[in-house]
N, C-alpha and C. Protein backbone atom coordinates (compact mmCIF):
# COMPACT_ATOMS: atom_id res chain seq x y z
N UNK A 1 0.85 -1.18 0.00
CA UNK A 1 0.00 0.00 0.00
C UNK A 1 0.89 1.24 0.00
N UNK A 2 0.49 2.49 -0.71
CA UNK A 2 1.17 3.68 -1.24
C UNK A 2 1.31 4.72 0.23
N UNK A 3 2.51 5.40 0.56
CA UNK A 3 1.99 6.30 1.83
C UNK A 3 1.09 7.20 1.48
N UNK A 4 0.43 7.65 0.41
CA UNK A 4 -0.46 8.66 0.63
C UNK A 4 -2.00 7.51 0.60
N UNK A 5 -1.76 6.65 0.51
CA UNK A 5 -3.28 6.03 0.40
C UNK A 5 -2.71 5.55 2.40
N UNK A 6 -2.15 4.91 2.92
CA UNK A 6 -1.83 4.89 4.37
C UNK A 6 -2.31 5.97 5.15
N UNK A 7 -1.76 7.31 4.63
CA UNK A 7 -2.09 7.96 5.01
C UNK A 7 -3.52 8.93 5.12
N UNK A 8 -3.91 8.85 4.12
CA UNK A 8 -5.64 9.06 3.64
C UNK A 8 -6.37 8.14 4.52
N UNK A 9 -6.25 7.19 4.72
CA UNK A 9 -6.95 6.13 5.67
C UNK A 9 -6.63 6.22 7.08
N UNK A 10 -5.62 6.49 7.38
CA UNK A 10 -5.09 7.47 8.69
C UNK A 10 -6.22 8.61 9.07
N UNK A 11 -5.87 9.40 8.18
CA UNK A 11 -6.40 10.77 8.28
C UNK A 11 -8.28 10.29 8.28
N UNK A 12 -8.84 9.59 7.81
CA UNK A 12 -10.03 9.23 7.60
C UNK A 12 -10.35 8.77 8.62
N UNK A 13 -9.44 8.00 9.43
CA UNK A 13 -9.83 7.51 10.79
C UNK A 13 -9.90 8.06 12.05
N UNK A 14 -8.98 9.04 12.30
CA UNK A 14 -9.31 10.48 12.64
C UNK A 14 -10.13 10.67 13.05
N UNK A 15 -10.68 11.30 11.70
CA UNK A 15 -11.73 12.23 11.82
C UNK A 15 -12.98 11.34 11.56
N UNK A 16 -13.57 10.19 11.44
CA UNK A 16 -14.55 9.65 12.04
C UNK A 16 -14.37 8.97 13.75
N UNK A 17 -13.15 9.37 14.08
CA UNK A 17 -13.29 9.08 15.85
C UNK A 17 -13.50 10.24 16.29
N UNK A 18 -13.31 11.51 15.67
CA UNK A 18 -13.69 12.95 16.37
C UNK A 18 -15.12 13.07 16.17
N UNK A 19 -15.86 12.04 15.35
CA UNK A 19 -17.12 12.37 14.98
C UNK A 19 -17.22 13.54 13.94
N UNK A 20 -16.48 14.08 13.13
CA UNK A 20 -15.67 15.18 12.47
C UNK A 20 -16.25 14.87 10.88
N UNK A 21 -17.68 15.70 9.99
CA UNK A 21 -17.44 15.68 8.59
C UNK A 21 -16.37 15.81 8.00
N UNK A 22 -16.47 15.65 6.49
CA UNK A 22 -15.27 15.96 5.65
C UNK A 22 -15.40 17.48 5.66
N UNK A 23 -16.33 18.24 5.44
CA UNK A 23 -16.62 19.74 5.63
C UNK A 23 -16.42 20.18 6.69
N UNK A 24 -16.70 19.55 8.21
CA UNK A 24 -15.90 20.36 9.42
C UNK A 24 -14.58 20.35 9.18
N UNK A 25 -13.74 19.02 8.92
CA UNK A 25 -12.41 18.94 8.90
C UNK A 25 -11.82 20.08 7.97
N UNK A 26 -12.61 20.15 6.63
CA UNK A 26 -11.94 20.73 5.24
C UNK A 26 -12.00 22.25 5.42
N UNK A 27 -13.29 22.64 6.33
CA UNK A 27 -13.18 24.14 6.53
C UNK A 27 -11.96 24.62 8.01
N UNK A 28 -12.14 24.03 8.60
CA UNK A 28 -10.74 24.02 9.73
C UNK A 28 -9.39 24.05 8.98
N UNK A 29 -8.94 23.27 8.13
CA UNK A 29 -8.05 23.24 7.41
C UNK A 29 -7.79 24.21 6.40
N UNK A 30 -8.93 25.15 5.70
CA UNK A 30 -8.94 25.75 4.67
C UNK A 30 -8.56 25.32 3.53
N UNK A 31 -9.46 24.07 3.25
CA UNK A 31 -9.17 23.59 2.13
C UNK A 31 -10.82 22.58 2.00
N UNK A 32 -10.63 22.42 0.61
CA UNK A 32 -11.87 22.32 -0.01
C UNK A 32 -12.29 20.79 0.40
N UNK A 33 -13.41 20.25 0.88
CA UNK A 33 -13.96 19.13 1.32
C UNK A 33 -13.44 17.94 -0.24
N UNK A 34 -14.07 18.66 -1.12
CA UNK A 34 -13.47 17.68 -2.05
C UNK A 34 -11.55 17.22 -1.90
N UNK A 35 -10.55 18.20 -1.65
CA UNK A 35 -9.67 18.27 -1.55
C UNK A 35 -9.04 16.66 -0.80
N UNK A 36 -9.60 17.23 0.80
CA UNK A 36 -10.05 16.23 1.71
C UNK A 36 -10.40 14.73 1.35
N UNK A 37 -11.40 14.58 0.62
CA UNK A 37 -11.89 13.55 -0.12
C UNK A 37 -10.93 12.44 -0.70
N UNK A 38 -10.16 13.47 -2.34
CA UNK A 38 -9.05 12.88 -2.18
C UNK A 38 -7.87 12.44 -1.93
N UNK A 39 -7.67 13.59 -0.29
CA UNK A 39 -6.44 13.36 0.53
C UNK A 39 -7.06 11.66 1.06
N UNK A 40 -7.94 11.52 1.62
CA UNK A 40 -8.79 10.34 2.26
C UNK A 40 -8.65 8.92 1.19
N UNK A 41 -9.04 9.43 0.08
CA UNK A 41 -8.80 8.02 -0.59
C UNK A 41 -7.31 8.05 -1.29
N UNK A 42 -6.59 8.61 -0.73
CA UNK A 42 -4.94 8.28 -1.28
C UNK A 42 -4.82 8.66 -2.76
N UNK A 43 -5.91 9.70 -3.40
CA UNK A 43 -5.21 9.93 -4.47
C UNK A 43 -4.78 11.22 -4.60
N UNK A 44 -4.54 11.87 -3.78
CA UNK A 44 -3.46 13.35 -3.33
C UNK A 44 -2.70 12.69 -2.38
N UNK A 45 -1.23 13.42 -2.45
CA UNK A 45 -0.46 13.13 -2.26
C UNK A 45 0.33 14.56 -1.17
N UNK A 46 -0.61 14.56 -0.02
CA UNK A 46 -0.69 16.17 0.99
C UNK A 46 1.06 16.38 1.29
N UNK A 47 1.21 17.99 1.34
CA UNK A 47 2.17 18.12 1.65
C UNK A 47 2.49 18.57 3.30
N UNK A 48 3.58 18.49 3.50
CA UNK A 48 4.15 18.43 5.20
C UNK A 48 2.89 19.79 5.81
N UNK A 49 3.07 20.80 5.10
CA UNK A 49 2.35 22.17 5.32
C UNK A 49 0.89 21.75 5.92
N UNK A 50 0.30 20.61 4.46
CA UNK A 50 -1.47 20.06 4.91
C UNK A 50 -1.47 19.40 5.17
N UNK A 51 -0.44 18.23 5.85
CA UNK A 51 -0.38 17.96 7.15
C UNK A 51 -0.52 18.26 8.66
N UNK A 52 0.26 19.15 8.64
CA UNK A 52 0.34 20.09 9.59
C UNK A 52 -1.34 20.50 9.73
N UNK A 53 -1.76 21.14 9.07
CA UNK A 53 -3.14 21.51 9.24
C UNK A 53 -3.79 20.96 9.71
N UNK A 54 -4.20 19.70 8.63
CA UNK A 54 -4.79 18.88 9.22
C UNK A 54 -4.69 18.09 10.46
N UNK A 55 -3.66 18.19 11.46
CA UNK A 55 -3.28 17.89 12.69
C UNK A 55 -3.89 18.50 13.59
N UNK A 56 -4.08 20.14 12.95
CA UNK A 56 -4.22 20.98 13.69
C UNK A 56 -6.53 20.72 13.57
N UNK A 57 -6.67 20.64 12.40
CA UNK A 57 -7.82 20.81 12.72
C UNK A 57 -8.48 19.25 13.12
N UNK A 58 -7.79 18.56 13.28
CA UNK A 58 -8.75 17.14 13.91
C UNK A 58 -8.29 16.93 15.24
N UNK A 59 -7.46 18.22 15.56
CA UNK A 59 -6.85 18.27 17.13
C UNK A 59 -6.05 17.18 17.51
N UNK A 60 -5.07 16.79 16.61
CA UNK A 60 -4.15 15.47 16.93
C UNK A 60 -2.53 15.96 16.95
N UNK A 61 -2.15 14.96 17.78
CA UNK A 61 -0.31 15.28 17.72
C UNK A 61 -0.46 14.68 16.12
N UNK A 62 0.65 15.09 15.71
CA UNK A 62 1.44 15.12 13.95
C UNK A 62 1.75 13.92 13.98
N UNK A 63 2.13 12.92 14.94
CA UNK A 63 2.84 11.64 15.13
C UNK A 63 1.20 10.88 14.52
N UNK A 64 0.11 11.21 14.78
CA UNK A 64 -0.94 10.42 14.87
C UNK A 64 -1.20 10.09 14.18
N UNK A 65 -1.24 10.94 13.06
CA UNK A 65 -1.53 10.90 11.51
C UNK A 65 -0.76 9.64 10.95
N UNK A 66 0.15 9.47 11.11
CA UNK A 66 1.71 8.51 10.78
C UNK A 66 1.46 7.10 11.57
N UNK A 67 0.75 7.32 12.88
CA UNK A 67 0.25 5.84 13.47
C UNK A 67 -0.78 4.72 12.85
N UNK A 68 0.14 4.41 12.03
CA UNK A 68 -0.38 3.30 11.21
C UNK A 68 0.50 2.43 11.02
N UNK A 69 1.17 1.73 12.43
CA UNK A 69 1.92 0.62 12.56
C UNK A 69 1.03 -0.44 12.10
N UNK A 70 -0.04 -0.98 12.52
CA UNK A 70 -0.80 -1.87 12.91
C UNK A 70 -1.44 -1.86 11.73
N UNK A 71 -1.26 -1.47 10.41
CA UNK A 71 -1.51 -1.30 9.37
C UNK A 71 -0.58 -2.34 7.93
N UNK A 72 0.44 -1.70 9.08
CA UNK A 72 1.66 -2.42 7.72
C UNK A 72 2.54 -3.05 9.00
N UNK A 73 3.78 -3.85 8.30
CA UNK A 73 4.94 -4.35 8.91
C UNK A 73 6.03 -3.59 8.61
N UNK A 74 7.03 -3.96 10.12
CA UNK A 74 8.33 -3.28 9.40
C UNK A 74 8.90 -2.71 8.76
N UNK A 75 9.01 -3.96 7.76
CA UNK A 75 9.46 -4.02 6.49
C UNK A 75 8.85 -2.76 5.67
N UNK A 76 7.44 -2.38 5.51
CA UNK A 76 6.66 -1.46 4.95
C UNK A 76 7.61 -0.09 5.16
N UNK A 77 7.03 -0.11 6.58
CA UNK A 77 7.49 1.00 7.53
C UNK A 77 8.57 1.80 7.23
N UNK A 78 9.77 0.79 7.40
CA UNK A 78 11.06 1.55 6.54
C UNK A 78 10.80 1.76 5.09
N UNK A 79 10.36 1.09 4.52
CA UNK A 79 10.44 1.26 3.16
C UNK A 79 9.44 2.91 2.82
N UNK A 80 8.45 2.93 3.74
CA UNK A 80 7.97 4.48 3.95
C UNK A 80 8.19 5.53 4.21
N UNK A 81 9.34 5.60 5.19
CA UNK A 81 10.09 6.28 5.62
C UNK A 81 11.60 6.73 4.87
N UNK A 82 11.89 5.68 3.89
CA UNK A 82 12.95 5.80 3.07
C UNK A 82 12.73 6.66 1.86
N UNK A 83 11.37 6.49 1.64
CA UNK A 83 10.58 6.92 0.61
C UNK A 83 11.02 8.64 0.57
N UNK A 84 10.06 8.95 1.78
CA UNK A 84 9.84 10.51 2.58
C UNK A 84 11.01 10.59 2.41
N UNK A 85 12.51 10.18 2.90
CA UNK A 85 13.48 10.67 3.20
C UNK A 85 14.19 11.30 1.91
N UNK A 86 13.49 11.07 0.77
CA UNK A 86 14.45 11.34 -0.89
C UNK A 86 13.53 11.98 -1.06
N UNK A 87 12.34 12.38 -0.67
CA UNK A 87 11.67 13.09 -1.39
C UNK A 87 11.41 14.40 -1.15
N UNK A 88 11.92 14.42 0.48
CA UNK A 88 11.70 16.07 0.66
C UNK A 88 12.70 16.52 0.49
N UNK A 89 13.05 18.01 0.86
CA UNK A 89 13.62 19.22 0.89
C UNK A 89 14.37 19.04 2.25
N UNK A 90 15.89 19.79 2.57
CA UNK A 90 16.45 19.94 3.86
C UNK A 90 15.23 20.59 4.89
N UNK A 91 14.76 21.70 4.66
CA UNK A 91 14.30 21.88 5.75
C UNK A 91 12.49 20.70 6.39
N UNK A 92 12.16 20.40 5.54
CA UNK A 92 10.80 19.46 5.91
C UNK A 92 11.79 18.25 6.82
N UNK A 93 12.97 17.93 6.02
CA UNK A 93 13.52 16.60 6.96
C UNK A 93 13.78 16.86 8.17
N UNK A 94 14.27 18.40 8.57
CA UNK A 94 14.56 19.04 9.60
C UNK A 94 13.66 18.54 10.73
N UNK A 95 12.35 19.10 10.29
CA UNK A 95 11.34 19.52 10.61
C UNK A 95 10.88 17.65 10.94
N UNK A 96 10.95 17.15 10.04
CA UNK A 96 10.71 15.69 10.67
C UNK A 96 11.56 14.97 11.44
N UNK A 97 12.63 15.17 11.39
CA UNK A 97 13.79 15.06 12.21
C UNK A 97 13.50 15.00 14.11
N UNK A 98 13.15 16.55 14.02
CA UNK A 98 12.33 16.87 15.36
C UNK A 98 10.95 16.12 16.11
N UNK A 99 10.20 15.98 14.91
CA UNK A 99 9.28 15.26 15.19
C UNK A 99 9.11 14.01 16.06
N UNK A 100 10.49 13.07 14.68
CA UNK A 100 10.58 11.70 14.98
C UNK A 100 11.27 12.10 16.92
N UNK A 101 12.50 13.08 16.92
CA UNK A 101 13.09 12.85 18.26
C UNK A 101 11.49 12.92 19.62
N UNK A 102 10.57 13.92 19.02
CA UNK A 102 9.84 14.10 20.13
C UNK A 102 8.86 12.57 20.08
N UNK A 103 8.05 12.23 19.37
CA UNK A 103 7.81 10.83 19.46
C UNK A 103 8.56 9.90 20.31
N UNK A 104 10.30 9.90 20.03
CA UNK A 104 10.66 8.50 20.13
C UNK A 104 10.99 9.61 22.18
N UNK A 105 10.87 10.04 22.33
CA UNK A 105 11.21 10.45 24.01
C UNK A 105 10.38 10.18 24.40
């Protein structure tokens, strides 16, 4: 499975445990419910920025979004993470860098 479809199903799960429409979530976020839609079924591919947002508007730590161990194995896992790691920019890795340290404390 693709990280943005992992992650769309992440994010989908979310926000049906907040009890949360795609339109509460999408207007919190400032972005269009359809948008949402296909962040949810993995065929957008959100960046660190609407991430972030969306953290912010389903009221979750940033790690949460990404908690989808129990989803995949290991093996996946790194291979997801290896992925992210070529694909961003110095400062987003930065920025995940921090992340991962506050998680793993």
């Amino acid at each position: 499975m693709a990280i943005k479809e992992l992650i769309g199903k992440r994010i989908q799960a979310l926000r049906k445990a907040h009890r949360l429409s795609q339109e509460q979530v999408a207007e919190k976020a400032d972005i269009s419910p359809n948008y949402l839609s296909r962040i949810e079924c993995g065929k957008e591919n959100p960046t660190l920025d609407m991430l972030i947002k969306l953290a912010h508007a389903l009221e979750v730590e940033m790690w949460e979004i990404f908690d989808f161990g129990h989803e995949v194995n290991v093996k996946e896992l790194r291979e997801v993470m290896n992925r992210l790691l070529k694909e961003n920019n110095e400062e987003k890795l930065r920025l995940a860098v921090k992340i991962l340290r506050a998680v793993a404390r």
